[in-house]
N, C-alpha and C. Protein backbone atom coordinates (compact mmCIF):
# COMPACT_ATOMS: atom_id res chain seq x y z
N UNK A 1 -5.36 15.08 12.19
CA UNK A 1 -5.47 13.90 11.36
C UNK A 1 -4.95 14.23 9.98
N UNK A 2 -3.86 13.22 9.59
CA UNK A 2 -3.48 13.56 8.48
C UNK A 2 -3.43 12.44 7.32
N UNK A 3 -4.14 12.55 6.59
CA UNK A 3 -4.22 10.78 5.83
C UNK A 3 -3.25 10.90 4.41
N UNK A 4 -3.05 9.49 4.36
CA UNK A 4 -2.05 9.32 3.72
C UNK A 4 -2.45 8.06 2.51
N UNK A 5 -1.88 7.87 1.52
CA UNK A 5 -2.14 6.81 0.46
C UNK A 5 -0.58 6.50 0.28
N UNK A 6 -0.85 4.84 0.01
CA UNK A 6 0.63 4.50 0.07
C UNK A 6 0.08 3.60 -1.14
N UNK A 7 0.90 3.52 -2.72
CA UNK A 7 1.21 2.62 -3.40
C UNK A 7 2.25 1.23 -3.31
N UNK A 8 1.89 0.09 -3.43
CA UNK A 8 2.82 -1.26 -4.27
C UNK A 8 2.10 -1.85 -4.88
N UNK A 9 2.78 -2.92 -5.23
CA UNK A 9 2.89 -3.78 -5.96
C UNK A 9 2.87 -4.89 -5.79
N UNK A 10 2.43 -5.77 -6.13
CA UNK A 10 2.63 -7.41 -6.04
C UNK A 10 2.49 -8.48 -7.36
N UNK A 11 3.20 -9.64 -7.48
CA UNK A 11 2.85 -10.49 -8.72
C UNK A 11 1.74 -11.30 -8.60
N UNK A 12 1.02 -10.82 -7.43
CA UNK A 12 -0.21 -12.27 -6.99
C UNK A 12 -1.01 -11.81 -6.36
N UNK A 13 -2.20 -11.74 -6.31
CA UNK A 13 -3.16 -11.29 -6.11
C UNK A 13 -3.57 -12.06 -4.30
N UNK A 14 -3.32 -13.12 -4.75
CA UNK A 14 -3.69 -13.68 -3.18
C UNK A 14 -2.29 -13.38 -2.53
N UNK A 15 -1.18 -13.00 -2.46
CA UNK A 15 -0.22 -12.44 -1.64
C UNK A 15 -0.15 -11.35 -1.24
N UNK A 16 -1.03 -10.28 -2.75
CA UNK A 16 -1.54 -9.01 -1.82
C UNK A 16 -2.32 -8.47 -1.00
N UNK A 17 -3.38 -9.73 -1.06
CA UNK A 17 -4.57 -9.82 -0.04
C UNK A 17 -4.48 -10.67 1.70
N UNK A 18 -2.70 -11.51 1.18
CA UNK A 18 -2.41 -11.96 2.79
C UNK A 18 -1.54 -10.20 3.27
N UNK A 19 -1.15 -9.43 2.55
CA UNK A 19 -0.57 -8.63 3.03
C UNK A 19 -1.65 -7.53 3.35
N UNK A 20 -2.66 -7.16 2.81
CA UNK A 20 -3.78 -5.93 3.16
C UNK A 20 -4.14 -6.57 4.25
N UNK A 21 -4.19 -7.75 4.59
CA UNK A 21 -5.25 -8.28 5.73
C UNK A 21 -4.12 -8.24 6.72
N UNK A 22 -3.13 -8.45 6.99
CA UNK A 22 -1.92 -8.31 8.01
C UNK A 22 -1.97 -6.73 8.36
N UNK A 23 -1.94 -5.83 7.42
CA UNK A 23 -1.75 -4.48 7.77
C UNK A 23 -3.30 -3.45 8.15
N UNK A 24 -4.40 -4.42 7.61
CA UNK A 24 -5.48 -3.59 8.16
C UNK A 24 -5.70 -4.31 9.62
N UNK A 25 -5.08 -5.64 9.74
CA UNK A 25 -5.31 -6.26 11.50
C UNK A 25 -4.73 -5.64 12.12
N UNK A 26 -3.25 -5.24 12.15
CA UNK A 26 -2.56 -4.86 12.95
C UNK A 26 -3.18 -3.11 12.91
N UNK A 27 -3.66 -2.37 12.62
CA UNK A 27 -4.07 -1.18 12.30
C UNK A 27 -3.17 0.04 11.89
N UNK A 28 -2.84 -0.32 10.81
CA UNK A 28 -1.31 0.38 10.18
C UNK A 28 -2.35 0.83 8.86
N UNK A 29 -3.30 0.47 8.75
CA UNK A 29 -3.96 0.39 7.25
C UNK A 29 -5.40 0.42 7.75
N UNK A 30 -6.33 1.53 7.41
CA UNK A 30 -7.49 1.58 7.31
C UNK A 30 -8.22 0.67 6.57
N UNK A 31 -7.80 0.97 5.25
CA UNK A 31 -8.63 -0.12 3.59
C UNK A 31 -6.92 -0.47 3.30
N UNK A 32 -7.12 -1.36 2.48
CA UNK A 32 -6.43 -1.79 1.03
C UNK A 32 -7.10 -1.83 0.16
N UNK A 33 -6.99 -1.21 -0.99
CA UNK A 33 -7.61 -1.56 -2.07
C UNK A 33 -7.20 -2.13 -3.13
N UNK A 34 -7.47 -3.38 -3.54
CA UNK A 34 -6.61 -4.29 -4.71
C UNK A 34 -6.99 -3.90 -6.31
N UNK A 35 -6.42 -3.72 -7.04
CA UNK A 35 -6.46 -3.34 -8.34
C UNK A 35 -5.55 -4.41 -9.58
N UNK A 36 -6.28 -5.55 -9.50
CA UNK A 36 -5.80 -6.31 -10.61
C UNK A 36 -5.56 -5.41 -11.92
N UNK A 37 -4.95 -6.09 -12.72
CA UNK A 37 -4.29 -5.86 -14.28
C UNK A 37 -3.61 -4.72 -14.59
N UNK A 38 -2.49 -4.60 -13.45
CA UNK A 38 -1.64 -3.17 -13.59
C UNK A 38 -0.62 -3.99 -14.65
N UNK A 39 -0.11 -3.16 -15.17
CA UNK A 39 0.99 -3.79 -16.15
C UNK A 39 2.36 -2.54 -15.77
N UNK A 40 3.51 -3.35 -15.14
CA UNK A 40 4.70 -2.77 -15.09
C UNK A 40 6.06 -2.63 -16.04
N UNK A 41 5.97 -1.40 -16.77
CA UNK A 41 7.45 -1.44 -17.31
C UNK A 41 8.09 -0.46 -16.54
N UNK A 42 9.28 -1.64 -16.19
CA UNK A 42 10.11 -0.87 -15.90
C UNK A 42 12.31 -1.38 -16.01
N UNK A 43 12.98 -0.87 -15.15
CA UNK A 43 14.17 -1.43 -15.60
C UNK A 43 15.00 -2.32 -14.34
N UNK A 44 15.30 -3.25 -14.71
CA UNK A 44 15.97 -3.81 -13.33
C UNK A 44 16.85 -5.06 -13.99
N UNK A 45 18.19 -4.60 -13.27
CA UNK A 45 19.26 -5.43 -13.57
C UNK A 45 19.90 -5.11 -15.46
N UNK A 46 19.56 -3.72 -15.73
CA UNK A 46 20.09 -3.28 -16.56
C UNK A 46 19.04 -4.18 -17.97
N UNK A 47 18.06 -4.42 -17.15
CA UNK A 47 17.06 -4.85 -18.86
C UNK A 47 15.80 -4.35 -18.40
N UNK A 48 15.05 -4.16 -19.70
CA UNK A 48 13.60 -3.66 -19.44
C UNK A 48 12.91 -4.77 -19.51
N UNK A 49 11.61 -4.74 -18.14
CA UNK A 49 10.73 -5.59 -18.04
C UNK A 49 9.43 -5.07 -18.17
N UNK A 50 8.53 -6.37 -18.42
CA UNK A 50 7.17 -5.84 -18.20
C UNK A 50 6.21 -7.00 -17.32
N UNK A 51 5.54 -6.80 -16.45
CA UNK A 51 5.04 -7.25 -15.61
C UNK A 51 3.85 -7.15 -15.23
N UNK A 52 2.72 -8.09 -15.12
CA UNK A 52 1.58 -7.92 -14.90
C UNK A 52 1.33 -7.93 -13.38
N UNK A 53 0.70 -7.18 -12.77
CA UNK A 53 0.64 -7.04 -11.25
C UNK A 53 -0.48 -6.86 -10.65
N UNK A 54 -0.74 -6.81 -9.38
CA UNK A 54 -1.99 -5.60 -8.78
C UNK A 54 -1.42 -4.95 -7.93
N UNK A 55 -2.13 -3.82 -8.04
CA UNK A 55 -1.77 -2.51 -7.17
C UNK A 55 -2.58 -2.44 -5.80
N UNK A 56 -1.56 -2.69 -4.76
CA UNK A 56 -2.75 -2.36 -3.37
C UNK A 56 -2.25 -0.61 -3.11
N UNK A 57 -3.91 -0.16 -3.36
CA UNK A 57 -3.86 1.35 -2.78
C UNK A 57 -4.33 1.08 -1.12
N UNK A 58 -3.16 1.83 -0.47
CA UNK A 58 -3.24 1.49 1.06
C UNK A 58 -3.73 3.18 1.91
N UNK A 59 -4.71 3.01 2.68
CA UNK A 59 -4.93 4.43 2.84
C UNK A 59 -4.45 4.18 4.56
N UNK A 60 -4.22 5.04 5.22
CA UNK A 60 -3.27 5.04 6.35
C UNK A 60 -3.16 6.30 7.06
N UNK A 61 -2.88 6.98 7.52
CA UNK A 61 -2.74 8.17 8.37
C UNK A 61 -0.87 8.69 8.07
N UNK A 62 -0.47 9.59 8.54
CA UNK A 62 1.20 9.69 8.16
C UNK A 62 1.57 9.55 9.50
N UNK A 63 1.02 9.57 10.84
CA UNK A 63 1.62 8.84 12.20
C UNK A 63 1.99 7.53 11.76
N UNK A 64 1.51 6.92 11.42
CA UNK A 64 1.05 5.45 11.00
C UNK A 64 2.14 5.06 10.01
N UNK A 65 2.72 5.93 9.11
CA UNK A 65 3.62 5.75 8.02
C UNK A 65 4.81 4.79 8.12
N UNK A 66 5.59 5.16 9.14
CA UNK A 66 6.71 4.57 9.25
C UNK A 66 6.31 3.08 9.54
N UNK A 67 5.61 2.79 10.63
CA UNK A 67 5.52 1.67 10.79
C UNK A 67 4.78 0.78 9.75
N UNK A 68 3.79 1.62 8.74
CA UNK A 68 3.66 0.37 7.99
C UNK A 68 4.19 0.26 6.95
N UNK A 69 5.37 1.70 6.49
CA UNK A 69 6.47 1.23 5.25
C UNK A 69 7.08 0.18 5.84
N UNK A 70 7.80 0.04 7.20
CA UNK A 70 8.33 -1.40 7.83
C UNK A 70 7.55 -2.38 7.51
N UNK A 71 6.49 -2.46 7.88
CA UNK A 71 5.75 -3.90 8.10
C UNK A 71 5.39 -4.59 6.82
N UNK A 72 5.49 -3.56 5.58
CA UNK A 72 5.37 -3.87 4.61
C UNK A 72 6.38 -3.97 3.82
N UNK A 73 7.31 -3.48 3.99
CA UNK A 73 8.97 -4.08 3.24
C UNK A 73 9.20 -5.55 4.10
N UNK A 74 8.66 -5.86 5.41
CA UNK A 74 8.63 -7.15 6.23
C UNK A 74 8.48 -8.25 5.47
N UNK A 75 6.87 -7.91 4.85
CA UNK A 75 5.88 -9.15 4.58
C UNK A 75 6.11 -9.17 3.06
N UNK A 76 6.46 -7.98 2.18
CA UNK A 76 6.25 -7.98 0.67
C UNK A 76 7.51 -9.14 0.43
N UNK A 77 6.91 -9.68 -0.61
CA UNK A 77 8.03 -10.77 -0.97
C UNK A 77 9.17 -10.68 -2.17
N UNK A 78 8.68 -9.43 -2.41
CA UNK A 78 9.95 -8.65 -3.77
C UNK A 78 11.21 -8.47 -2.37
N UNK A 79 11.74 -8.44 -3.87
CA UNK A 79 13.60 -7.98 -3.41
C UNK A 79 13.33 -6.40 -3.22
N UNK A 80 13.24 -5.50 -4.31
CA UNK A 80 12.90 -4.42 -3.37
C UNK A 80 11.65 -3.77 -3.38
N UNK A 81 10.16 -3.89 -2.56
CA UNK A 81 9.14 -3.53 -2.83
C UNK A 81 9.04 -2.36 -3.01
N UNK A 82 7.79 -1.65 -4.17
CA UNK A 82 7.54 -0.22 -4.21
C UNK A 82 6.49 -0.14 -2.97
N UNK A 83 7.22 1.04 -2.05
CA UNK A 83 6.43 1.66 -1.30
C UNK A 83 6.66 3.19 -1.37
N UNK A 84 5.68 3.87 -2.15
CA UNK A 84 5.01 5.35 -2.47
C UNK A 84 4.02 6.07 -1.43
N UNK A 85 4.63 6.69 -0.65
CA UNK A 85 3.45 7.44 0.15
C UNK A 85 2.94 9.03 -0.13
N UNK A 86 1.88 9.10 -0.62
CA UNK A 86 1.78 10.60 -1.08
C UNK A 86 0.41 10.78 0.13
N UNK A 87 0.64 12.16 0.27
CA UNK A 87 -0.34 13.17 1.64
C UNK A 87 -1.75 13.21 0.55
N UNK A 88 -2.46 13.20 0.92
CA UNK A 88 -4.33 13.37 0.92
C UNK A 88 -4.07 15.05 0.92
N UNK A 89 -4.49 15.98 0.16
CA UNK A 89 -4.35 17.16 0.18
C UNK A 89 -6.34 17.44 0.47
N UNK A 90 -7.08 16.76 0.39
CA UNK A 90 -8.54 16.68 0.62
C UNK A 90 -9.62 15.20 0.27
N UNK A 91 -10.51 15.57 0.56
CA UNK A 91 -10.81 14.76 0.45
C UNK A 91 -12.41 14.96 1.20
N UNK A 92 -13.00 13.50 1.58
CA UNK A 92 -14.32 13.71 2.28
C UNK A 92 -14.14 13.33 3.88
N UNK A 93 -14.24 14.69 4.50
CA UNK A 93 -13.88 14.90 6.17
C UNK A 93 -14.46 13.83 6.68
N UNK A 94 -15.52 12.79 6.74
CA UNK A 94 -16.05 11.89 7.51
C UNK A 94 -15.16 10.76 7.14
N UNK A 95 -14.64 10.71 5.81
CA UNK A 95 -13.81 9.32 4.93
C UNK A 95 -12.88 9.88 5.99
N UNK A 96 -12.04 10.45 5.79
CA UNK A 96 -10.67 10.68 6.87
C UNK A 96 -11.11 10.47 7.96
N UNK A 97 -12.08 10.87 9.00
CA UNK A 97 -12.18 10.60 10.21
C UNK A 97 -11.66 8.87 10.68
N UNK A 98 -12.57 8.56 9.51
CA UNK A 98 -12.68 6.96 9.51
C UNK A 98 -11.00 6.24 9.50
N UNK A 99 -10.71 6.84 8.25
CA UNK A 99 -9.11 6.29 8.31
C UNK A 99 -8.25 6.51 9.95
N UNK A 100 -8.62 8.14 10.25
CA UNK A 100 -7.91 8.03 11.44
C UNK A 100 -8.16 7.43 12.33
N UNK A 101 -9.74 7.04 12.83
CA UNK A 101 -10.15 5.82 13.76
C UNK A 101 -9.63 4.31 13.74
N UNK A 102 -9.59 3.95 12.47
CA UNK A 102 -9.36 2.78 12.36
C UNK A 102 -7.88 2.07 12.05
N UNK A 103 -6.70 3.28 12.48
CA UNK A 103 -5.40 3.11 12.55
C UNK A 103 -5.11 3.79 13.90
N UNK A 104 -5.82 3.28 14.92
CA UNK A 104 -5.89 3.73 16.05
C UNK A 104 -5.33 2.74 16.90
């Protein structure tokens, strides 16, 4: 079992919550966790922006990875969504069990 955290982004809070609920049904996604009032600077189309967002922290397994960077470049409604997957180097052995059960 190897768990995994995947970062994005969204401009809407209820679009990131039709997308956590698509990816924890289909079992690609253990939790989502939504994090209103991220603020994004960054650069696109050669100007700097800033953007108010929420962050879904997606916890997931790395079997599981590919298919839900797909399912989630699918459903995200940006032109190009951030999807960040970084490895769990520890954590609490029963919390992981759980993630790996429930992306089963």
């Amino acid at each position: 079992m190897s768990a995994v955290v995947v970062f994005s982004t969204f401009a809407r809070r209820e679009v990131a919550a039709e997308v956590a609920r698509a990816l924890v049904e289909e079992r690609l996604a253990a939790c989502v966790s939504l994090a209103p009032g991220v603020t994004s600077i960054y650069r696109w189309n050669d100007a700097i922006e800033e953007s108010d967002e929420v962050l879904a922290i997606i916890k997931t397994t790395a079997d599981r990875l590919d298919a839900l960077r797909a399912r989630l470049v699918a459903l995200h409604p940006y032109e190009l969504p951030e999807v960040i997957a970084l490895p769990v180097a520890g954590g609490h052995a029963p919390y992981l069990a759980w993630i790996d059960a429930q992306t089963r």
